[in-house]
Protein backbone atom coordinates (compact mmCIF):
# COMPACT_ATOMS: atom_id res chain seq x y z
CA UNK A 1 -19.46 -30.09 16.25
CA UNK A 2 -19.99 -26.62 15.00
CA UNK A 3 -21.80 -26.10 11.71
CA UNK A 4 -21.98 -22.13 10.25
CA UNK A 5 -24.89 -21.85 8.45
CA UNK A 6 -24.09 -18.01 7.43
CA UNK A 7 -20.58 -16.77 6.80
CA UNK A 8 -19.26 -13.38 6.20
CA UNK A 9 -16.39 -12.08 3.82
CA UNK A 10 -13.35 -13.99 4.13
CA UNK A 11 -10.07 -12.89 5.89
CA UNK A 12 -8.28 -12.50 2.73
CA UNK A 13 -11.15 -9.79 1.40
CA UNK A 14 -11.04 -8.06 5.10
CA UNK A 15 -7.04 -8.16 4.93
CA UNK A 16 -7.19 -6.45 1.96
CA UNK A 17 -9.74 -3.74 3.32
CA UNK A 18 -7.78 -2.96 6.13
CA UNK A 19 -4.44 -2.77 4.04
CA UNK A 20 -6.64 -0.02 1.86
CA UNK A 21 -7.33 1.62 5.21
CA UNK A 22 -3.68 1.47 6.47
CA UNK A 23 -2.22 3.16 3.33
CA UNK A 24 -4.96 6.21 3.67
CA UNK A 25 -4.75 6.78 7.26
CA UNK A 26 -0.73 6.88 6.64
CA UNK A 27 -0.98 9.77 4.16
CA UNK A 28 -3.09 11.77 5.95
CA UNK A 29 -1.14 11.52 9.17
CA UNK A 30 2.31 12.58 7.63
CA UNK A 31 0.45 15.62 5.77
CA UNK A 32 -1.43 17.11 9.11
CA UNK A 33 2.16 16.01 10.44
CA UNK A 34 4.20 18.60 8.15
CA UNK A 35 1.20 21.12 7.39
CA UNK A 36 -0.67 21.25 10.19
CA UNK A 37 -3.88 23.21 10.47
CA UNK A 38 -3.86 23.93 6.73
CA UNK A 39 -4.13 20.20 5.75
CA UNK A 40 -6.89 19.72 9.02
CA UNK A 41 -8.48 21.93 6.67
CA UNK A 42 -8.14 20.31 3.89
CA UNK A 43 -9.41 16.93 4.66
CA UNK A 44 -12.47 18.56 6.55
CA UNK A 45 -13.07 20.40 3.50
CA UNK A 46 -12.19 17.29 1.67
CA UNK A 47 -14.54 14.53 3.71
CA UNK A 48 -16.80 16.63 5.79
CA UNK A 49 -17.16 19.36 3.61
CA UNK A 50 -16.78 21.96 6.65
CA UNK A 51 -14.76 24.52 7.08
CA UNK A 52 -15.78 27.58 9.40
CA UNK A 53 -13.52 30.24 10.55
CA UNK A 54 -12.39 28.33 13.96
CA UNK A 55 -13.62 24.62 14.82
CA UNK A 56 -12.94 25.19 18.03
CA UNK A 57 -16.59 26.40 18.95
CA UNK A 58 -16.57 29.19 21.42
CA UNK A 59 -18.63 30.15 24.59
CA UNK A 60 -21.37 31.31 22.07
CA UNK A 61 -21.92 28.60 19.75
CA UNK A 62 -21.76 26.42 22.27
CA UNK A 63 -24.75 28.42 24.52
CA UNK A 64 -26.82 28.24 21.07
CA UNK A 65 -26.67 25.05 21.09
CA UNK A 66 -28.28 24.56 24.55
CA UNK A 67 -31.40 26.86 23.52
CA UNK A 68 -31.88 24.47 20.46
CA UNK A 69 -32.91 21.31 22.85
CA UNK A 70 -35.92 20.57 24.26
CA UNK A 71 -35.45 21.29 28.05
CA UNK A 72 -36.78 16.76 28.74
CA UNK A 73 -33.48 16.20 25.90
CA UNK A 74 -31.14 18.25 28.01
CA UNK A 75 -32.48 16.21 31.33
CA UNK A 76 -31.96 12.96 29.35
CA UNK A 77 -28.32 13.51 28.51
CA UNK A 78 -28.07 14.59 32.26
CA UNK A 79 -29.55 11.46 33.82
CA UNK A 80 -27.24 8.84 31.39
CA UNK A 81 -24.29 11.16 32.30
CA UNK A 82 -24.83 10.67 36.11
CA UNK A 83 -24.87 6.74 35.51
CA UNK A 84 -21.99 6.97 33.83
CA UNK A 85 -19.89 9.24 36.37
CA UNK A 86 -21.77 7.17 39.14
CA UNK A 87 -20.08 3.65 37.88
CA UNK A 88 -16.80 5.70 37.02
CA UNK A 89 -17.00 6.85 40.76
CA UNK A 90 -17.44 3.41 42.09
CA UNK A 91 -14.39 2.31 39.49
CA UNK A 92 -11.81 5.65 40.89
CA UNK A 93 -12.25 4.32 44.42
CA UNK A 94 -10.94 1.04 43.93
CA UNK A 95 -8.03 2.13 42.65
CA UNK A 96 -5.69 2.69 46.01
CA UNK A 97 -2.25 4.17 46.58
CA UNK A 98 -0.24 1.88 48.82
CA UNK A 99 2.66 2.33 50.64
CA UNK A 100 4.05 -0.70 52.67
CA UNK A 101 6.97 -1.76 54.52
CA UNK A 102 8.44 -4.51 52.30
CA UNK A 103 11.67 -5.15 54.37
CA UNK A 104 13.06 -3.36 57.52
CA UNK A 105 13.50 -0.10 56.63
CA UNK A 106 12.30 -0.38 52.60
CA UNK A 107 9.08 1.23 51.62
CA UNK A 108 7.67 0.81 48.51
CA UNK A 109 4.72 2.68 47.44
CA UNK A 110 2.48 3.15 44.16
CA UNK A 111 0.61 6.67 43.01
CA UNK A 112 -2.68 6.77 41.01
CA UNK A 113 -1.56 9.98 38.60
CA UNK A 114 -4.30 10.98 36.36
CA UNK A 115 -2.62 11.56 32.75
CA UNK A 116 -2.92 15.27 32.32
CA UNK A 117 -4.65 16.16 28.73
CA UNK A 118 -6.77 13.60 26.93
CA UNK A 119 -8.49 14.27 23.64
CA UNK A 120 -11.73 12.81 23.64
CA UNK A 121 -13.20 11.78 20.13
CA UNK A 122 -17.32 11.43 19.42
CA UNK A 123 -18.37 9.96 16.03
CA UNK A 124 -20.82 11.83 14.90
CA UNK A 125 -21.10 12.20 11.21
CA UNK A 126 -23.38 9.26 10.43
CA UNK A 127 -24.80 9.41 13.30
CA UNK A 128 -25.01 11.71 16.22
CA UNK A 129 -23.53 9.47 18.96
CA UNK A 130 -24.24 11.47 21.72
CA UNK A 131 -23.50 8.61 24.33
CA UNK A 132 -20.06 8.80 23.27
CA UNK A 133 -19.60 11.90 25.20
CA UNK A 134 -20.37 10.90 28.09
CA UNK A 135 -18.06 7.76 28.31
CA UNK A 136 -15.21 9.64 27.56
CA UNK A 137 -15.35 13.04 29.02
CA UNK A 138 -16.89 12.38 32.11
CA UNK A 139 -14.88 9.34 32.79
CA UNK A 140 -11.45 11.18 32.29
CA UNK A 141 -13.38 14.07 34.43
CA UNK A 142 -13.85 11.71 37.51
CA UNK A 143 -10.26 10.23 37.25
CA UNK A 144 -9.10 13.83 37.54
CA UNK A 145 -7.76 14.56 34.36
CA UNK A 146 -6.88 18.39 33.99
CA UNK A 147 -7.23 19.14 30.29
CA UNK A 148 -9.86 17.65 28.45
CA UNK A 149 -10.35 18.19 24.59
CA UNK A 150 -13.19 16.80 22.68
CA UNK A 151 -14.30 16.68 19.11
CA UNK A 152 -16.65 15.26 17.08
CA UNK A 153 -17.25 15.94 13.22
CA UNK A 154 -20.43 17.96 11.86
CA UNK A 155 -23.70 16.45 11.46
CA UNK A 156 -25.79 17.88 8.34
CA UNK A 157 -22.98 20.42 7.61
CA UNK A 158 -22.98 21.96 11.32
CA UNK A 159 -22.21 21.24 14.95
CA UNK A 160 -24.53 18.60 16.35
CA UNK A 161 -26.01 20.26 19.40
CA UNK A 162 -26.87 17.38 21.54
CA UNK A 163 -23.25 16.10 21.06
CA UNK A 164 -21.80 19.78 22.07
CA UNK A 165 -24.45 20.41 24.95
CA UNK A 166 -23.59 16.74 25.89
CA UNK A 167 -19.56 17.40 26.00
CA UNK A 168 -20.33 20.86 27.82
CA UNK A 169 -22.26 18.96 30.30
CA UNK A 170 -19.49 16.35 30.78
CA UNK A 171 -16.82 18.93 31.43
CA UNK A 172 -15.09 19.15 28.42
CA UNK A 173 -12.87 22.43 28.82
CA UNK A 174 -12.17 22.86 24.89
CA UNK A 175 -14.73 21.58 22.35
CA UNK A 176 -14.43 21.44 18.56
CA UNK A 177 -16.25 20.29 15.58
CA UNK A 178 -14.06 18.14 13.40
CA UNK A 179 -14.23 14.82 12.79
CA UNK A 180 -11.95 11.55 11.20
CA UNK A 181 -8.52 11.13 11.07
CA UNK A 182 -8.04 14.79 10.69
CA UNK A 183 -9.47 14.86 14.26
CA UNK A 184 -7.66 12.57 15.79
CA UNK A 185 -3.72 13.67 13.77
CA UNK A 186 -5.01 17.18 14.62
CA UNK A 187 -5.17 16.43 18.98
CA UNK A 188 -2.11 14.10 19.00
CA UNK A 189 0.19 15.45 16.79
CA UNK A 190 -1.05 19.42 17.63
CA UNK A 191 -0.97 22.28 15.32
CA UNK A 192 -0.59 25.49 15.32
CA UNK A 193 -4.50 26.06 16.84
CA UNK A 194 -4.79 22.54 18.54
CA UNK A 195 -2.23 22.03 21.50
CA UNK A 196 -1.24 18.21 21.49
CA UNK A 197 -2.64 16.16 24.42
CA UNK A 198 -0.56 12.76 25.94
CA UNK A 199 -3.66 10.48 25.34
CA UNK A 200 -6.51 9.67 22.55
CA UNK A 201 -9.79 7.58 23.43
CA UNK A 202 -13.08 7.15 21.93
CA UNK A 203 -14.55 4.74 19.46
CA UNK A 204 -14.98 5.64 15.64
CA UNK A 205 -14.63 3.71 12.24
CA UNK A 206 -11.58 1.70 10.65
CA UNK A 207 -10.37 5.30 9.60
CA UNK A 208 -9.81 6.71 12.86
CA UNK A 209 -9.29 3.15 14.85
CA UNK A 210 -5.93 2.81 12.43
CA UNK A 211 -5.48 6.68 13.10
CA UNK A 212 -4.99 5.40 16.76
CA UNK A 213 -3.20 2.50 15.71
CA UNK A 214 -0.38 4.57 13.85
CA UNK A 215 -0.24 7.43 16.07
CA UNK A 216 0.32 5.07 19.12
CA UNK A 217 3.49 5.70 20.92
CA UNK A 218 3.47 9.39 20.40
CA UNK A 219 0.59 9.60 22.33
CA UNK A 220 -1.40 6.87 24.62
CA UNK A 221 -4.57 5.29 23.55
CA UNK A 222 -7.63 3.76 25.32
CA UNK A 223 -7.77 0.72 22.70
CA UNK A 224 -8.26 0.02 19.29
CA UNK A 225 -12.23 0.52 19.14
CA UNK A 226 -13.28 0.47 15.51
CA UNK A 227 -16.67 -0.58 13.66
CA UNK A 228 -18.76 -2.09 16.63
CA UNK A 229 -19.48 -6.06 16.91
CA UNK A 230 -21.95 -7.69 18.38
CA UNK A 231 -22.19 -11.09 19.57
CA UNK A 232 -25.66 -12.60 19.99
CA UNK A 233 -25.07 -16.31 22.46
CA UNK A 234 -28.92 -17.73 22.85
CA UNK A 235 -31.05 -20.85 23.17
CA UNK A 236 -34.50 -22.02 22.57
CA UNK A 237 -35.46 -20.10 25.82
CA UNK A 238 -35.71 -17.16 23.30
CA UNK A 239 -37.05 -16.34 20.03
CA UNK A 240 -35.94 -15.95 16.27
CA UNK A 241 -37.58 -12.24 16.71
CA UNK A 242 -35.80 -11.10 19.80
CA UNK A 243 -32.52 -12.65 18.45
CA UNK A 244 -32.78 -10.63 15.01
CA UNK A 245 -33.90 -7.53 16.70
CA UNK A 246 -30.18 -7.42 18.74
CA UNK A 247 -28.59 -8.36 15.79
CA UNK A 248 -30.22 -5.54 13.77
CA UNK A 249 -29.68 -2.97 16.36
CA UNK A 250 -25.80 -3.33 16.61
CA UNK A 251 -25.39 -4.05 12.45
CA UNK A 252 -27.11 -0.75 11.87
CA UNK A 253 -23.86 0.71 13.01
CA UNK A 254 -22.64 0.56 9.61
CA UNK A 255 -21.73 -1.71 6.53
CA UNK A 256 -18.65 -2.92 8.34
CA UNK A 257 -20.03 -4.02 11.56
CA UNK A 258 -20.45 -7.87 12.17
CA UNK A 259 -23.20 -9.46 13.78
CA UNK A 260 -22.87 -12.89 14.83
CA UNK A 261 -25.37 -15.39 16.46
CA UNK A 262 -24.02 -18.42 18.40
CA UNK A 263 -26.44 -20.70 19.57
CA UNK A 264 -26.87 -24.63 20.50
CA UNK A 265 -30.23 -24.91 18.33
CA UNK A 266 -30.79 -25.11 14.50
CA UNK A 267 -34.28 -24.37 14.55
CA UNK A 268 -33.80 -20.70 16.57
CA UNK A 269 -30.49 -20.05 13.95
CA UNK A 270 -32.69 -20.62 11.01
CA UNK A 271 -36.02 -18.84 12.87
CA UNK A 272 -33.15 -15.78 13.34
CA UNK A 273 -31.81 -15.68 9.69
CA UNK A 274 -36.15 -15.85 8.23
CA UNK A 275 -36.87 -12.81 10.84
CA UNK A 276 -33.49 -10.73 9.86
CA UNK A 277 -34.87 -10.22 6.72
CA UNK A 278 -38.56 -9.51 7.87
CA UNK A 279 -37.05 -6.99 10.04
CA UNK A 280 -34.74 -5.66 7.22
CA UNK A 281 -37.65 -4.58 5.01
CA UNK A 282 -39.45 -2.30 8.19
CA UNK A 283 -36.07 -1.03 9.79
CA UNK A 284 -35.60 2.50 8.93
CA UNK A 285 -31.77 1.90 9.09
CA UNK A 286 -32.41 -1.34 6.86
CA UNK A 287 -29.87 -0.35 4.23
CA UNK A 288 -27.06 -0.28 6.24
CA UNK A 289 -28.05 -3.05 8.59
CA UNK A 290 -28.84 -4.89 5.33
CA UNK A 291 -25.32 -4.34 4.27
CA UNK A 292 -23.87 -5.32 7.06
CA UNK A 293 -25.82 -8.04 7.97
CA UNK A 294 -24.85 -9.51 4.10
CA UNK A 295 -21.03 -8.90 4.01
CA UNK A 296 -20.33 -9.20 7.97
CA UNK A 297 -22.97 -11.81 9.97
CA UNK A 298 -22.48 -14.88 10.72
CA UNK A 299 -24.58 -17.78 11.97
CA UNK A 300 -22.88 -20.28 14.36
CA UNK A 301 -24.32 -23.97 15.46
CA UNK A 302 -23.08 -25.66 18.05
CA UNK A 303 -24.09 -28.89 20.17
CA UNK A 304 -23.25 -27.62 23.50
CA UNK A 305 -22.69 -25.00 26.18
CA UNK A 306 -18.51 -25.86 25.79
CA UNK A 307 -18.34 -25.30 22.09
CA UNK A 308 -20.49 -22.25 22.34
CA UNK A 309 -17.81 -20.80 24.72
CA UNK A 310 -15.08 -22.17 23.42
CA UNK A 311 -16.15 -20.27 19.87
CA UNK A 312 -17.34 -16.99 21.63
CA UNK A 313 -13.88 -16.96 23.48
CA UNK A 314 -11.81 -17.21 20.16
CA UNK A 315 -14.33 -14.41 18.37
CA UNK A 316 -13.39 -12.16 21.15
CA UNK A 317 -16.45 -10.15 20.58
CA UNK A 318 -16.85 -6.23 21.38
CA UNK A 319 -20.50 -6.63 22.70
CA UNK A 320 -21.86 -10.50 24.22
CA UNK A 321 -25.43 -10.43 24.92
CA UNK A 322 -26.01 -14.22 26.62
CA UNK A 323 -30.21 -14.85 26.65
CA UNK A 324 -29.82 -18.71 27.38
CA UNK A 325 -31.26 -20.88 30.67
CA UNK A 326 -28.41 -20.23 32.55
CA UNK A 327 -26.71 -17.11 31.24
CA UNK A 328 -24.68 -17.09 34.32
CA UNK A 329 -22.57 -19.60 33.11
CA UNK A 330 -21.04 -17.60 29.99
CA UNK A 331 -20.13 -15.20 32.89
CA UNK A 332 -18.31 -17.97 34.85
CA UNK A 333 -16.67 -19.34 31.72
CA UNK A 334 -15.76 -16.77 29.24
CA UNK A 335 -12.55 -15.17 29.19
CA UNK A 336 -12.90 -12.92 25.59
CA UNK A 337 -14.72 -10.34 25.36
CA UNK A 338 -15.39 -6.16 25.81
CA UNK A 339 -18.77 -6.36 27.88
CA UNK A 340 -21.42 -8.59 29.04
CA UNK A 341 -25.18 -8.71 28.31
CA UNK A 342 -26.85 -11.22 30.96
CA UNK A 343 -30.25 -12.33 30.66
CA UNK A 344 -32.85 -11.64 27.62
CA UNK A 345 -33.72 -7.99 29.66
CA UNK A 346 -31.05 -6.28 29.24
CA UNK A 347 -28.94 -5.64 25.59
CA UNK A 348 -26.51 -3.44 24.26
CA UNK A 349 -28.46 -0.73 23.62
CA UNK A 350 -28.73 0.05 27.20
CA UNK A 351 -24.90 -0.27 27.73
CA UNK A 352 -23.96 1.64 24.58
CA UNK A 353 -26.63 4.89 26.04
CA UNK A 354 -27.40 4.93 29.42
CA UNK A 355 -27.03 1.94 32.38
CA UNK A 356 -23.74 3.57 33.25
CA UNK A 357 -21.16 0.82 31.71
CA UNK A 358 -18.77 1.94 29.04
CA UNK A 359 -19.56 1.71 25.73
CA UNK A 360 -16.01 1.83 24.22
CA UNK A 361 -14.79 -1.19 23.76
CA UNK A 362 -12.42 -3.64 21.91
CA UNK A 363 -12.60 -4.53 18.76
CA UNK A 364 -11.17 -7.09 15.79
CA UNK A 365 -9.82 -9.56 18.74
CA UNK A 366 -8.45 -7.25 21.02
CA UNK A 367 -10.80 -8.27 23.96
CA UNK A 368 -8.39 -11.03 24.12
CA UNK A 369 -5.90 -8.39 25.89
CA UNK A 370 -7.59 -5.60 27.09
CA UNK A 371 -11.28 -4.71 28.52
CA UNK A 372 -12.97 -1.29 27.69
CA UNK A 373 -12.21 2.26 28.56
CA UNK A 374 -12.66 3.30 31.84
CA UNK A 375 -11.70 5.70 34.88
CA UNK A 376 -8.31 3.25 35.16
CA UNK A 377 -7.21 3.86 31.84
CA UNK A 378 -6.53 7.21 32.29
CA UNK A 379 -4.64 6.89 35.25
CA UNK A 380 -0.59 5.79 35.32
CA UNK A 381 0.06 3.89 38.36
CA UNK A 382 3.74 5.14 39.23
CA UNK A 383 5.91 3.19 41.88
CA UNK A 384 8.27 5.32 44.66
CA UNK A 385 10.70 3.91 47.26
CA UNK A 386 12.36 5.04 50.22
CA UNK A 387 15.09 3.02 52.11
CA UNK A 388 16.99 3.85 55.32
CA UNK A 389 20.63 4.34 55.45
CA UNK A 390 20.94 0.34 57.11
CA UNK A 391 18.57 -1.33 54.64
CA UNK A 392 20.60 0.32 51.56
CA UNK A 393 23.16 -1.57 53.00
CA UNK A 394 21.31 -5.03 52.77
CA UNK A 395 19.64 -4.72 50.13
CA UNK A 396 22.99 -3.11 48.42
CA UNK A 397 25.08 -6.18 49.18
CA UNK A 398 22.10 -8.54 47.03
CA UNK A 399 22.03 -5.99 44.09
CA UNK A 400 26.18 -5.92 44.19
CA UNK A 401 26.54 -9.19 43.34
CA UNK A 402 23.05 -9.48 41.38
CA UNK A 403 24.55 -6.64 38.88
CA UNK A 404 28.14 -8.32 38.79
CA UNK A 405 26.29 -11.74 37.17
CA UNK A 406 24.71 -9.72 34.88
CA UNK A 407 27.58 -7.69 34.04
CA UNK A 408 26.54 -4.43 34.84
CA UNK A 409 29.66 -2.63 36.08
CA UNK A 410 28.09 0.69 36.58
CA UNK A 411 25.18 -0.53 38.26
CA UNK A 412 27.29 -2.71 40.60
CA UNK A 413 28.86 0.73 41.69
CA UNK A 414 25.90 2.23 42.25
CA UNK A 415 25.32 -0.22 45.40
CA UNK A 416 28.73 -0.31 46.14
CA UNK A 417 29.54 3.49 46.45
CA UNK A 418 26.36 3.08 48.94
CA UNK A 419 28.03 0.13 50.62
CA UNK A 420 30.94 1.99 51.43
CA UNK A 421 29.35 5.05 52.65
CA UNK A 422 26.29 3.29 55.31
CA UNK A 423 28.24 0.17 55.93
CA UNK A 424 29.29 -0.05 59.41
C-alpha cells in the first residue's frame, strides 16, 4: 500500500501555472516573430535588464573573459568537458551506417547526417550553469554538427565568463549573451542579426521549456527539459541526512523544482522530512530550496520493492538516484526515467557537472518517451536504396498490385511504367 506522508501543490494549481506560462511564452514568440531584433531587445531590456550594442560577443570580449579565470578554473571546465566529449565519443561510434542486400539485387542502406546548425541554450541568470555548455556544445561538436550557436543570458548585468570561456572551449563558433524566451524565439525564428538554426537543445525554466514546446515544428528540439526533478528511491541502508542532502541539492534549482523521496521505510521518510528542515536553516540556497521543497516535494511510503517501482515508473522522474541493498534492481526493473544514480556514491551532482553523462534531461513525464540529449539526437538517420533493373521488376509486380488495393492509381503506374520497360 502506498501512504504519502508529504504532498505538493495539486494538478489543478500546476495546470493553472503552466496555462499562465503558455499564454506569456505565446506573446512573446509572435512579437520577436514580426519585430525581430527590436523586440529581442525589448524583452532583454524588459527581463534581463541588458542591452549592449551587439549580444553577439566578439573575439575580444570573449578573450577577456579567459584572463578573468583562475588558470585551476579554466583546467576544471577542461577536464568535465573531456568526460563529456569522451562518453559522446563512445555514443557517435555506435551509431553505424548500413548498407545490406535485402533481396537479389535491392540494397537498402541508412546515413548518420549530423543536422547542420543547432542553437545551444545555457541558463545562466540565476545561476551560472556552466555544465550546461558542455553537454550541449561539445556533444553537437562530436556528432559533427557544422554551425553551432550558443547563448546564455547575463549574470549580474554582464556576460558570465566561465559560461563564455566554457562555450569557447566547447567549440561554439558564434556565442551570445541573451537569455529566456527571447533567446530561444531569437535562434529559431532568426532575425535580422541572428541567422535561424534547424534545431534548439538545452535545459532552462518553464519559460523557455514552453518556448521549445511552441516553436517545435519550425525547428527540432532535444526534449522538453524544464525546472529539474529529482527523484530520491532509498532504504534503511541509508540515512535521513544523506537522503535530505540529495533532495536539497536538486530543489535548490529553483521554487518550481520537485523533490520526491520514495522509500519502503517510515522511519527513514520521517528521519528525511526532520533533517530537510535542519538542513534548510544552514543551506546558503535555503530560500529557494525551502520554497521548493514546500510547494513541490513529496514523501512516498511504500511496502515493497514492486510498489516502489511501480510509483517511480509512473513519476517518470528527470533525475533517479537508487541508494537501497540492491540498487541494481531499479536498473533491471524501471522503465521511466531521464538518468540513473546507482549506489549511495554517486548522485546527481556528479552527472549534472562532470562524470561525462548528460545532464539534459526530460522533464514533467516525458521520460516516459524519450531519454536525454545526446550525440544521437543531433543526428537524422536517412534511408537510400538502389535496385537493379531485374529486381525493379519483382519487387514492381508486389507494389503493382499492393498500390491497386489501396487505390493508388498513380503509384500503381509508377511500378508499372518500370514493369514495362525491365520486364523481359
Amino acid at each position: 500500500m502506498i501512504r504519502i506522508l508529504k504532498q505538493g501543490i495539486s494538478e489543478d494549481a500546476a495546470a493553472q501555472a503552466d496555462a499562465k506560462v503558455r499564454q506569456i511564452v505565446e506573446g512573446i514568440l509572435d512579437e520577436i516573430g514580426r519585430d525581430g531584433d527590436a523586440a529581442v531587445r525589448r524583452y532583454s531590456e524588459k527581463f534581463d535588464k541588458w542591452s549592449p550594442p551587439a549580444y553577439r560577443l566578439s573575439h575580444e570580449e570573449i578573450d577577456a573573459c579567459y584572463r578573468e579565470l583562475p588558470e585551476r578554473t579554466i583546467e576544471d571546465i577542461r577536464f568535465a568537458q573531456e568526460q563529456v566529449g569522451n562518453f559522446a565519443r563512445i555514443q557517435r561510434e555506435a551509431l553505424r551506417d548500413v548498407e545490406v542486400e535485402t533481396l537479389p539485387g535491392v540494397t537498402l542502406g541508412h546515413k548518420n547526417i549530423p543536422v547542420n546548425s543547432v542553437g545551444c541554450y545555457v541558463p545562466g541568470g540565476k545561476y551560472p550553469l556552466v555544465a550546461s555548455a558542455h553537454m550541449s556544445v561539445v556533444t553537437a561538436k562530436v556528432a559533427g554538427v557544422k554551425r553551432v550557436v550558443a547563448t546564455a543570458p547575463p549574470y549580474e548585468g554582464r556576460p558570465n565568463p566561465a559560461i563564455v570561456v566554457a562555450m569557447d572551449l566547447a567549440g561554439a563558433d558564434e556565442i551570445y549573451t541573451l537569455g529566456g524566451v527571447q533567446a530561444i524565439a531569437a535562434m529559431a525564428l532568426g532575425t535580422e542579426s541572428i541567422a535561424a538554426v534547424d534545431m534548439i537543445v538545452g535545459p532552462g525554466n518553464a519559460f523557455v521549456a514552453e518556448a521549445k514546446r511552441q516553436l517545435f515544428g519550425r525547428i527540432g528540439i532535444d526534449l522538453l527539459a524544464g525546472p529539474t526533478e529529482t527523484l530520491v528511491i532509498a532504504d534503511d541502508s541509508v540515512d535521513g541526512e544523506l537522503c535530505a542532502a540529495d533532495l536539497l541539492g536538486q530543489a535548490e534549482h529553483g521554487p518550481n523544482s520537485p523533490a520526491v523521496l520514495l522509500t519502503d521505510s517510515e522511519q527513514l521518510a520521517r528521519d528525511t522530512m526532520a533533517e530537510v528542515e535542519r538542513q534548510l536553516k544552514v543551506l546558503p540556497t535555503g530560500e529557494v530550496a525551502g520554497q521548493a521543497w514546500r510547494d513541490y516535494g513529496q514523501v512516498i511510503v511504500c511496502d515493497t520493492r514492486e510498489e516502489m517501482v511501480a510509483e517511480a515508473d509512473r513519476l517518470a522522474s528527470e533525475h533517479v538516484q537508487v541508494m537501497t541493498r540492491d540498487p541494481d534492481y531499479f536498473l533491471q526493473n524501471m522503465t521511466n526515467y531521464g538518468a540513473l544514480f546507482l549506489g549511495p556514491e554517486t548522485n546527481v551532482s556528479y552527472g549534472d557537472k562532470v562524470i561525462g553523462t548528460n545532464h539534459t534531461l526530460p522533464t514533467k513525464g516525458a521520460a516516459r518517451y524519450t531519454g536525454g540529449l545526446w550525440v544521437g539526437k543531433f543526428i537524422k538517420t536517412c534511408t537510400y536504396q538502389r535496385i537493379t533493373p531485374e529486381a525493379s521488376v519483382l519487387v514492381g509486380e508486389y507494389c503493382s498490385r499492393l498500390c491497386a488495393l489501396e487505390g493508388f492509381m498513380g503509384h500503381k503506374e509508377q511500378a508499372d511504367i518500370r514493369l514495362r520497360r525491365y520486364g523481359t
